[in-house]
C-alpha atoms as a PDB file:
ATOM      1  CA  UNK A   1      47.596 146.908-123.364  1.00  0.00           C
ATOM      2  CA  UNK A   2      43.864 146.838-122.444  1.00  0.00           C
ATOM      3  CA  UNK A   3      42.385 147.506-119.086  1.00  0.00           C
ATOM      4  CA  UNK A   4      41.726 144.646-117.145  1.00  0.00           C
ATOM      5  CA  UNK A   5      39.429 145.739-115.185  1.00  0.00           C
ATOM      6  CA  UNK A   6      36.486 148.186-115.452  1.00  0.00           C
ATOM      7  CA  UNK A   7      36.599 151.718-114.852  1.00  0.00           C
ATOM      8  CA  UNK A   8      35.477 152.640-111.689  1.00  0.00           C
ATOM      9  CA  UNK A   9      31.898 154.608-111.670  1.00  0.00           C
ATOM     10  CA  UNK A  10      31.953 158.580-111.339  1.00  0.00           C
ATOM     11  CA  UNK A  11      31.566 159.881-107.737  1.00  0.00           C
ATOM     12  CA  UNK A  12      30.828 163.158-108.972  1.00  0.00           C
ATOM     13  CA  UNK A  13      29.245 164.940-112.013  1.00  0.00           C
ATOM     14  CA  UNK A  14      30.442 168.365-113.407  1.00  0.00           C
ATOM     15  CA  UNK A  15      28.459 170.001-116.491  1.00  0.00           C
ATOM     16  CA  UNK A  16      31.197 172.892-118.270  1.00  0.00           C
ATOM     17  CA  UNK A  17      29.785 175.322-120.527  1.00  0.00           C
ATOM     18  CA  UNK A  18      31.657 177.705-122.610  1.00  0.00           C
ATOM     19  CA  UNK A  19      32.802 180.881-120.829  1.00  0.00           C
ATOM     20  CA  UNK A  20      32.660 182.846-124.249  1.00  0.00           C
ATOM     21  CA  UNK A  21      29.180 183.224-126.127  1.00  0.00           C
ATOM     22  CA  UNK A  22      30.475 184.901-129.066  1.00  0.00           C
ATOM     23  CA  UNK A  23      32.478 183.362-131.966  1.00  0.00           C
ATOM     24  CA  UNK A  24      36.372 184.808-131.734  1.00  0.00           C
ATOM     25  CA  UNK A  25      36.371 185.448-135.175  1.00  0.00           C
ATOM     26  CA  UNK A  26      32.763 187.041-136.492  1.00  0.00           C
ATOM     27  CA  UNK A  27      31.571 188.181-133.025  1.00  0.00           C
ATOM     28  CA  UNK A  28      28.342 186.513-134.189  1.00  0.00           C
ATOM     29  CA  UNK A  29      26.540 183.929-131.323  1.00  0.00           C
ATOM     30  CA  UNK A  30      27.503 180.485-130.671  1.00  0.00           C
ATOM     31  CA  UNK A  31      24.996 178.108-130.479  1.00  0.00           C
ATOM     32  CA  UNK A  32      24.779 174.917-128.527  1.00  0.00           C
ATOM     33  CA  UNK A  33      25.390 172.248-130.702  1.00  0.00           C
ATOM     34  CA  UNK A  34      26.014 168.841-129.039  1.00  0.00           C
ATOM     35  CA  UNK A  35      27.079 167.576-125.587  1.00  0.00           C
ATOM     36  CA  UNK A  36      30.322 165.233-125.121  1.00  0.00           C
ATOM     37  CA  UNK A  37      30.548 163.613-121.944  1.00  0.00           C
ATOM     38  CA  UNK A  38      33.937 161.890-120.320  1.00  0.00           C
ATOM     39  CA  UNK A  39      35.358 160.702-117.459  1.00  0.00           C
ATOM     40  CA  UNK A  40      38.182 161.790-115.257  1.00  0.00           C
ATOM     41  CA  UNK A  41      39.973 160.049-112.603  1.00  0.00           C
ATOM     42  CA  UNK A  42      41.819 162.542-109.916  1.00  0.00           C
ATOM     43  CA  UNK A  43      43.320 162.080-107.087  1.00  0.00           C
ATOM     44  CA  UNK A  44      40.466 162.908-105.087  1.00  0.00           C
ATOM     45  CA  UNK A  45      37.310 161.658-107.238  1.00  0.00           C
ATOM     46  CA  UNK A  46      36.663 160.391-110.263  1.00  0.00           C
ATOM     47  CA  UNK A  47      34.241 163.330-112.897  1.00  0.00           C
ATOM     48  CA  UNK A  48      31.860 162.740-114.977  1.00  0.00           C
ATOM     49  CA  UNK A  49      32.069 165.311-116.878  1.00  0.00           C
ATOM     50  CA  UNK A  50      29.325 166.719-119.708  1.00  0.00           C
ATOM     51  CA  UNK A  51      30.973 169.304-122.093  1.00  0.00           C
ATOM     52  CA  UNK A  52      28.607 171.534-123.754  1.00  0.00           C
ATOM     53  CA  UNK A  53      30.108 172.126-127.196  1.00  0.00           C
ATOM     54  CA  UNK A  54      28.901 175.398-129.157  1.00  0.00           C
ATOM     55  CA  UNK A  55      29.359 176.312-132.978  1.00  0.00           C
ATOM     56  CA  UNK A  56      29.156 179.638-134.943  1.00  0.00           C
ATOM     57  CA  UNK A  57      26.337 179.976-137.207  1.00  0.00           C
ATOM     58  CA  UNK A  58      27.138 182.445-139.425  1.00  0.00           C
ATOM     59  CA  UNK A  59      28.131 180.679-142.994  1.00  0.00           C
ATOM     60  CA  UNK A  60      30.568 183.652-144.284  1.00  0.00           C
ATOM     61  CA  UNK A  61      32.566 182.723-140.711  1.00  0.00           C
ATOM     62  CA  UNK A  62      35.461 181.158-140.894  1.00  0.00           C
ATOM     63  CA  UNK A  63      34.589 179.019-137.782  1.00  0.00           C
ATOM     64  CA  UNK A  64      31.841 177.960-138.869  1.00  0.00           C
ATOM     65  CA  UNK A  65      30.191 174.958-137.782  1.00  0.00           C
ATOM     66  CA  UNK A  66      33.807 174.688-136.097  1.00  0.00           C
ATOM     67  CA  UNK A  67      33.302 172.994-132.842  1.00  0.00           C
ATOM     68  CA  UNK A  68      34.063 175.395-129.626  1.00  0.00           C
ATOM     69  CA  UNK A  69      34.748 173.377-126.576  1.00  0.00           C
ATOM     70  CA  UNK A  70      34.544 174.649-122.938  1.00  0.00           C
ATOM     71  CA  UNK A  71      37.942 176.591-121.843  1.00  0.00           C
ATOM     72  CA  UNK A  72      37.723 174.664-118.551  1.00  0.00           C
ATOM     73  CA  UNK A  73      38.339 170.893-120.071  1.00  0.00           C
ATOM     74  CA  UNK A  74      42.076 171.704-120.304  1.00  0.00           C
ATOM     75  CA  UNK A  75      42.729 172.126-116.830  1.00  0.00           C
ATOM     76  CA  UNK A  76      41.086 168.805-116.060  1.00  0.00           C
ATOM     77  CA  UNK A  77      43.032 166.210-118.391  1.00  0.00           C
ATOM     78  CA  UNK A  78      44.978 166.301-121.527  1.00  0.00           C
ATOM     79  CA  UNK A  79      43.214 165.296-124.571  1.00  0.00           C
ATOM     80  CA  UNK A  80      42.094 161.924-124.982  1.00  0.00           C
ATOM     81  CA  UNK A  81      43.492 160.733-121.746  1.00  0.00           C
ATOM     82  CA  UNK A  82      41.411 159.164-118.533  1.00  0.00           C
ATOM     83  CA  UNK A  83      43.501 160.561-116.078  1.00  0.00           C
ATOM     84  CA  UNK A  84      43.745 164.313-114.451  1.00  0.00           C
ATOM     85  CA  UNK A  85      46.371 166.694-114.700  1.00  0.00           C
ATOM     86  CA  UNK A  86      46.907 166.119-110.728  1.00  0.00           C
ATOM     87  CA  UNK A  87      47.744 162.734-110.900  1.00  0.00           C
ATOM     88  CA  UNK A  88      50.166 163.405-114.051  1.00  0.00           C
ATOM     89  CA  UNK A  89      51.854 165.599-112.049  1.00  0.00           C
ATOM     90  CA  UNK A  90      52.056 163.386-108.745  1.00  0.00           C
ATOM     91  CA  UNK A  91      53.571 160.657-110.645  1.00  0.00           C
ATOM     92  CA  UNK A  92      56.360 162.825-112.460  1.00  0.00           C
ATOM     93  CA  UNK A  93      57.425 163.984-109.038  1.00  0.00           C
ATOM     94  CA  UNK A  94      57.039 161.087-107.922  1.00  0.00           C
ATOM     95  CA  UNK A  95      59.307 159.644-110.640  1.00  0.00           C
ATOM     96  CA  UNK A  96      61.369 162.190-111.167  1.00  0.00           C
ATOM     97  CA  UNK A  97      62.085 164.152-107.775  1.00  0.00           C
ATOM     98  CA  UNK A  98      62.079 161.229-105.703  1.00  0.00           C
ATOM     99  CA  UNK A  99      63.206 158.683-108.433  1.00  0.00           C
ATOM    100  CA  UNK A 100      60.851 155.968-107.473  1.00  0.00           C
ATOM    101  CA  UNK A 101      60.511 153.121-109.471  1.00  0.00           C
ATOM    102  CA  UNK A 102      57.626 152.362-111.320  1.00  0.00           C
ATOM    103  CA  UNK A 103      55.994 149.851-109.144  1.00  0.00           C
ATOM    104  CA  UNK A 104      56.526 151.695-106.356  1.00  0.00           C
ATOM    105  CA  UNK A 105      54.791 154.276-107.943  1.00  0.00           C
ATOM    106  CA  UNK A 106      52.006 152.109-108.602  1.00  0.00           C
ATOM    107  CA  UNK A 107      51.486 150.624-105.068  1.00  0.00           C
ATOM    108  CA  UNK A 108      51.415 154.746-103.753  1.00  0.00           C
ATOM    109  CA  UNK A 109      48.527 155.466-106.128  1.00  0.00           C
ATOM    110  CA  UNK A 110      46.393 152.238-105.230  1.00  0.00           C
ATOM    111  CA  UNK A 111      47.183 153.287-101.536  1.00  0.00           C
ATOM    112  CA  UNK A 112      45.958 156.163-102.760  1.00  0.00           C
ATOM    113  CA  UNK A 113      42.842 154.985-103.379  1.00  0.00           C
ATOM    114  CA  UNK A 114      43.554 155.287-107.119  1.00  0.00           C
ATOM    115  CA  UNK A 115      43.147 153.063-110.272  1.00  0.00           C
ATOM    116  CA  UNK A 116      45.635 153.615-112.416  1.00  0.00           C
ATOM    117  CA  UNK A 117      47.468 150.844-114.661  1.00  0.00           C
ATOM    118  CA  UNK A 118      51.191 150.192-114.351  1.00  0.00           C
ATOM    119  CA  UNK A 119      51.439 150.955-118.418  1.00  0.00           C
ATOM    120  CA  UNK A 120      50.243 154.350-117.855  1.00  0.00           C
ATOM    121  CA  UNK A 121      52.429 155.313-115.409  1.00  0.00           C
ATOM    122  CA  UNK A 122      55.371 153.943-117.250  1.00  0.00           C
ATOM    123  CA  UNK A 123      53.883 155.822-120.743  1.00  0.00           C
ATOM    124  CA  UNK A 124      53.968 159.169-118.533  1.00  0.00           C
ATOM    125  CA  UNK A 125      57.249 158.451-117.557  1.00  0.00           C
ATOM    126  CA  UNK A 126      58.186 158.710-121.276  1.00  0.00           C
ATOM    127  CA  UNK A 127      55.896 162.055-121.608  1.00  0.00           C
ATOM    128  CA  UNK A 128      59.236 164.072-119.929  1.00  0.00           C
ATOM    129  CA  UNK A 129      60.727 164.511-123.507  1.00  0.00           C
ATOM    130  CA  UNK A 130      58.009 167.005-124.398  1.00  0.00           C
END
């Protein structure tokens, strides 16, 4: 189901580099390659956030031209997802330690201040199987 309405602007910016300069399997230099920006909705604010991607140079590597991401991303939001990992895990306790329903749910996170679709919360709820 698509979003009805639009995404709400970011209210801050964060830039992540990678922590690790060195390719992990030639120990030769990564070199910027490319920036990937994305945003994040927390609880708190909603990131814009730039990822500066790297890439080994060396041709005999096996990682090379391989694209190394910023360690950092993954404690902001699973892949391909709008939301952070904070308000994934509000809404399973929510759901699941004080079994609300999934409007109620809803209605707490727009109190919240937060935008966040009913179909998302109910497609989390489903993310417990793991």
């Amino acid at each position: 189901m698509a979003r009805i309405t639009p995404r709400p602007p970011p209210t801050q910016a964060v830039v992540l580099s990678c922590l690790n300069r060195c390719c992990p399997v030639c120990g030769g230099p990564l070199w910027f390659a490319y920036d990937n920006a994305r945003t994040v909705t927390t609880l708190e604010v909603v990131l814009g956030v730039t990822l500066q991607v790297r890439r080994c140079v060396n041709p005999a590597c096996a990682f090379y031209h391989r694209p190394y991401r910023p360690e950092l991303e993954g404690r902001l939001a699973l892949p391909h997802h709008e939301f952070g990992l904070d308000v994934i895990a509000w809404i399973g306790a929510c759901r699941y330690q004080d079994h609300d329903t999934v409007p109620e749910i809803h209605r707490a996170l727009i109190n919240r201040g937060g935008d966040c679709p009913a179909r998302s919360i109910t497609c989390w709820g489903a993310m417990r199987n793991w």
